[in-house]
C-alpha atoms as a PDB file:
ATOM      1  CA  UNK A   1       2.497  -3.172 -12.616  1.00  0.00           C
ATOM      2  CA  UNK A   2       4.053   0.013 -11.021  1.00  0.00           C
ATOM      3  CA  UNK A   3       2.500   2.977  -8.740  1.00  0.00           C
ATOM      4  CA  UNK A   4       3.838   5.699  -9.825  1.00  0.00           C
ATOM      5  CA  UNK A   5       3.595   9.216  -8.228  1.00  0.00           C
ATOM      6  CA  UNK A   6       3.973  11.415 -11.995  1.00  0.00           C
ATOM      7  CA  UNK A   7       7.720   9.576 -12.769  1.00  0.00           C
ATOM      8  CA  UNK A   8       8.685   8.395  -9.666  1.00  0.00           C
ATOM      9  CA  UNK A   9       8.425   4.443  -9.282  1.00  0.00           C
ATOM     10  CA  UNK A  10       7.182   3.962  -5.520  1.00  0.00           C
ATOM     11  CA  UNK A  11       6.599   0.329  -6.447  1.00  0.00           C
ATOM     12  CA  UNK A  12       6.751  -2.095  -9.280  1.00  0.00           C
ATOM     13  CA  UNK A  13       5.618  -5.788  -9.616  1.00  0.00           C
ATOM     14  CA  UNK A  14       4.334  -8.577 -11.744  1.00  0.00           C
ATOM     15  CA  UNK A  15       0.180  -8.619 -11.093  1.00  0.00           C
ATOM     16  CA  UNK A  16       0.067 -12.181  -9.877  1.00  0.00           C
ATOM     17  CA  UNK A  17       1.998 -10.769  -6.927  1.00  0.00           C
ATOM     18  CA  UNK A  18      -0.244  -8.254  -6.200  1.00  0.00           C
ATOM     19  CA  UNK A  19      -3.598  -8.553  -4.526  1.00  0.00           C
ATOM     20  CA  UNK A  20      -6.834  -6.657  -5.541  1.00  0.00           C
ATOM     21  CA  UNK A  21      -8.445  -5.852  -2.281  1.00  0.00           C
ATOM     22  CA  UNK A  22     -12.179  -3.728  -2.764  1.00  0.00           C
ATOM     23  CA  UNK A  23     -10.568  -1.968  -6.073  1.00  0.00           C
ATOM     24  CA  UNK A  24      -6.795  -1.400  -4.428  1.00  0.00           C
ATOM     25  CA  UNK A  25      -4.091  -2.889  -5.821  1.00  0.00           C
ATOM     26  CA  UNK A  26      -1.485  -3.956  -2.746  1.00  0.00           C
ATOM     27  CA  UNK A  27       1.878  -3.987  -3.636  1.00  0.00           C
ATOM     28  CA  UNK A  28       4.056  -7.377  -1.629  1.00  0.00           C
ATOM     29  CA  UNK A  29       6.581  -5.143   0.750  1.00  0.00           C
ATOM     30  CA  UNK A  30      10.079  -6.019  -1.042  1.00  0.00           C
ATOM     31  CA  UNK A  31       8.434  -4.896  -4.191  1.00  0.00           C
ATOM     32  CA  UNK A  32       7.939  -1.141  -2.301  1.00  0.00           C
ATOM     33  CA  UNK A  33      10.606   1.448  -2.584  1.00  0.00           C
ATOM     34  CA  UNK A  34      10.769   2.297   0.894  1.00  0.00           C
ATOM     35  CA  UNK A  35      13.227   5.493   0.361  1.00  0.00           C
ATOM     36  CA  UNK A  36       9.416   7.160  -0.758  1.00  0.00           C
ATOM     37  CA  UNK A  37       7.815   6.599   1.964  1.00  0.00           C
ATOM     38  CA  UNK A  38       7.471   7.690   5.776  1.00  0.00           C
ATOM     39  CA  UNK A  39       5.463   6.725   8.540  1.00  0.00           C
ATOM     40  CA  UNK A  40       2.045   8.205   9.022  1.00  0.00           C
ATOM     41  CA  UNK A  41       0.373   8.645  12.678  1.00  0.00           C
ATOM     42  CA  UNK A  42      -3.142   8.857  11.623  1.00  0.00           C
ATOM     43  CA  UNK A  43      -4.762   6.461  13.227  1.00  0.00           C
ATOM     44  CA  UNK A  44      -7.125   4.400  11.270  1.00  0.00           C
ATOM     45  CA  UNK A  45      -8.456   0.606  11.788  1.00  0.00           C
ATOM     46  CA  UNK A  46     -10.939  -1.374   9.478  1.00  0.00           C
ATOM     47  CA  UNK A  47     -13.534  -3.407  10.845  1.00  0.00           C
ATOM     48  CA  UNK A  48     -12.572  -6.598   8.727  1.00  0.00           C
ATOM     49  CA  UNK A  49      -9.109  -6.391   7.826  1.00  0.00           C
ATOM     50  CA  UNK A  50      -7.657  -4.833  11.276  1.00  0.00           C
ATOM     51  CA  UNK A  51      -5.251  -1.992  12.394  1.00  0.00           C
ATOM     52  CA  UNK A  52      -3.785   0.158   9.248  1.00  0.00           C
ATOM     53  CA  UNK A  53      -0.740   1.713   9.096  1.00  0.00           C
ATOM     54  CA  UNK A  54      -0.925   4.992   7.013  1.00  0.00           C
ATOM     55  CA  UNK A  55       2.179   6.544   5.335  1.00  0.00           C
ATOM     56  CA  UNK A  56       3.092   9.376   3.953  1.00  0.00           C
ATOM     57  CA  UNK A  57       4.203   9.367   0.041  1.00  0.00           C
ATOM     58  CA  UNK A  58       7.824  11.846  -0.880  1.00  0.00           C
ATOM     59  CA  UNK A  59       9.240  12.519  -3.897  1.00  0.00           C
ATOM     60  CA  UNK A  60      12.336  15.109  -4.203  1.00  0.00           C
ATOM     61  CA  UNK A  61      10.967  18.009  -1.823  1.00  0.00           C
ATOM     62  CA  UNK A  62       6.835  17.176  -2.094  1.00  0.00           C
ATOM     63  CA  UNK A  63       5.409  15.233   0.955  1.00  0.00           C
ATOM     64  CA  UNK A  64       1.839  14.036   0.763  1.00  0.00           C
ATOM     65  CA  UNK A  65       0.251  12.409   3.492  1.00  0.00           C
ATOM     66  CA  UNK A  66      -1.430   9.580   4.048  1.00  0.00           C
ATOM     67  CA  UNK A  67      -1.083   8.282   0.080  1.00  0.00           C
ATOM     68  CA  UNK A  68      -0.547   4.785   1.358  1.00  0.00           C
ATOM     69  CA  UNK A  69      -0.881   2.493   3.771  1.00  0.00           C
ATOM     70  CA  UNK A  70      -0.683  -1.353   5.006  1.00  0.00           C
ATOM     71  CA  UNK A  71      -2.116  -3.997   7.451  1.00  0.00           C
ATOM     72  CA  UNK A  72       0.831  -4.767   9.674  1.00  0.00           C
ATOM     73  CA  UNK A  73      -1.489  -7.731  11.523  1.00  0.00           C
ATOM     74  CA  UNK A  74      -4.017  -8.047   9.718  1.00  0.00           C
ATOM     75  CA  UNK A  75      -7.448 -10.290  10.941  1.00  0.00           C
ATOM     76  CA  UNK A  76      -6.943 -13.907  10.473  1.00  0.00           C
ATOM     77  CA  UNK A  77     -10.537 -13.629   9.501  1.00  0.00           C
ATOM     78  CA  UNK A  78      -9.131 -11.231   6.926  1.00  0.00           C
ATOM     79  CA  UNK A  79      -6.236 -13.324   4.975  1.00  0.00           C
ATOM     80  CA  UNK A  80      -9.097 -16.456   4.633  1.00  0.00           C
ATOM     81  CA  UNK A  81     -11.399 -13.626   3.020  1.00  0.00           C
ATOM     82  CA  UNK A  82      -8.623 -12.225   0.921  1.00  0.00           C
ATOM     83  CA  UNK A  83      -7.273 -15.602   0.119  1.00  0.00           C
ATOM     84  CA  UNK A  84      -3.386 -14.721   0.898  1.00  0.00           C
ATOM     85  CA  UNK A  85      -1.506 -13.272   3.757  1.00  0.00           C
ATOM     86  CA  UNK A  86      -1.418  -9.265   2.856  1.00  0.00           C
ATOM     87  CA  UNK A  87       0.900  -8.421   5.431  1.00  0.00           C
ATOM     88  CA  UNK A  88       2.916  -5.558   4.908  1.00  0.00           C
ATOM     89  CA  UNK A  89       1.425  -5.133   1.836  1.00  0.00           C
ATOM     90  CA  UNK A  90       1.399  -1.603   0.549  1.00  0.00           C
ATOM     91  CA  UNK A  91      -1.276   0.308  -1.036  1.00  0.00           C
ATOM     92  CA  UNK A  92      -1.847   4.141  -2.797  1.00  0.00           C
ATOM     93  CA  UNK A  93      -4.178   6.736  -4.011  1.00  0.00           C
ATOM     94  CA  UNK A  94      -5.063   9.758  -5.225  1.00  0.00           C
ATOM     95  CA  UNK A  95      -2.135  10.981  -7.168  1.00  0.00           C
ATOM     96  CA  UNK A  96      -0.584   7.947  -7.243  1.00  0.00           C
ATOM     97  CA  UNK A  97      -1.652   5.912 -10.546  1.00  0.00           C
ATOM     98  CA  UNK A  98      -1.496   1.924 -10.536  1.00  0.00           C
ATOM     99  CA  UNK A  99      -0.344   1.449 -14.300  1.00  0.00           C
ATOM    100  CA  UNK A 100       0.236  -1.617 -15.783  1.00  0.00           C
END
């Protein structure tokens, strides 16, 4: 599967390494092209998984903000409900499509 931001790759892995977390598709963190991305400060914690890290999506000159984001240290509580550790694992929306 890839997430792609109109032709840019900004991740790309087989689905049994992703995880589907309430309809997002989380992308394992060596699978991430981290050249597209840059560190978000919105602040933003969930009340099951934990703290989130947002980031900010770029592609040539275009910057959007706040397209993805990951649980750095995520609940314990959290990775029993999800099944796997999701660490670091990196999710998108809005224009960013999850194709297969």
């Amino acid at each position: 599967m890839k997430a792609m931001l109109g032709t840019t790759v900004l991740a790309e892995a087989d689905r049994d390494e992703l995880i589907s977390i309430e309809g997002n598709w989380y992308f394992p963190p060596e699978r991430v092209r981290s050249e597209h991305l840059v560190h978000s400060p919105t602040p933003y914690a969930c009340p099951w998984k934990g703290a989130c890290q947002y980031l900010a999506v770029q592609t040539g000159d275009a910057v959007l903000a706040d397209r993805a984001w990951r649980y750095p240290d995520p609940y314990p509580a959290a990775i029993q409900r999800v099944g796997r550790d999701f660490s670091n694992y990196v999710a998108f929306w809005k224009e960013v499509r999850v194709v297969d």
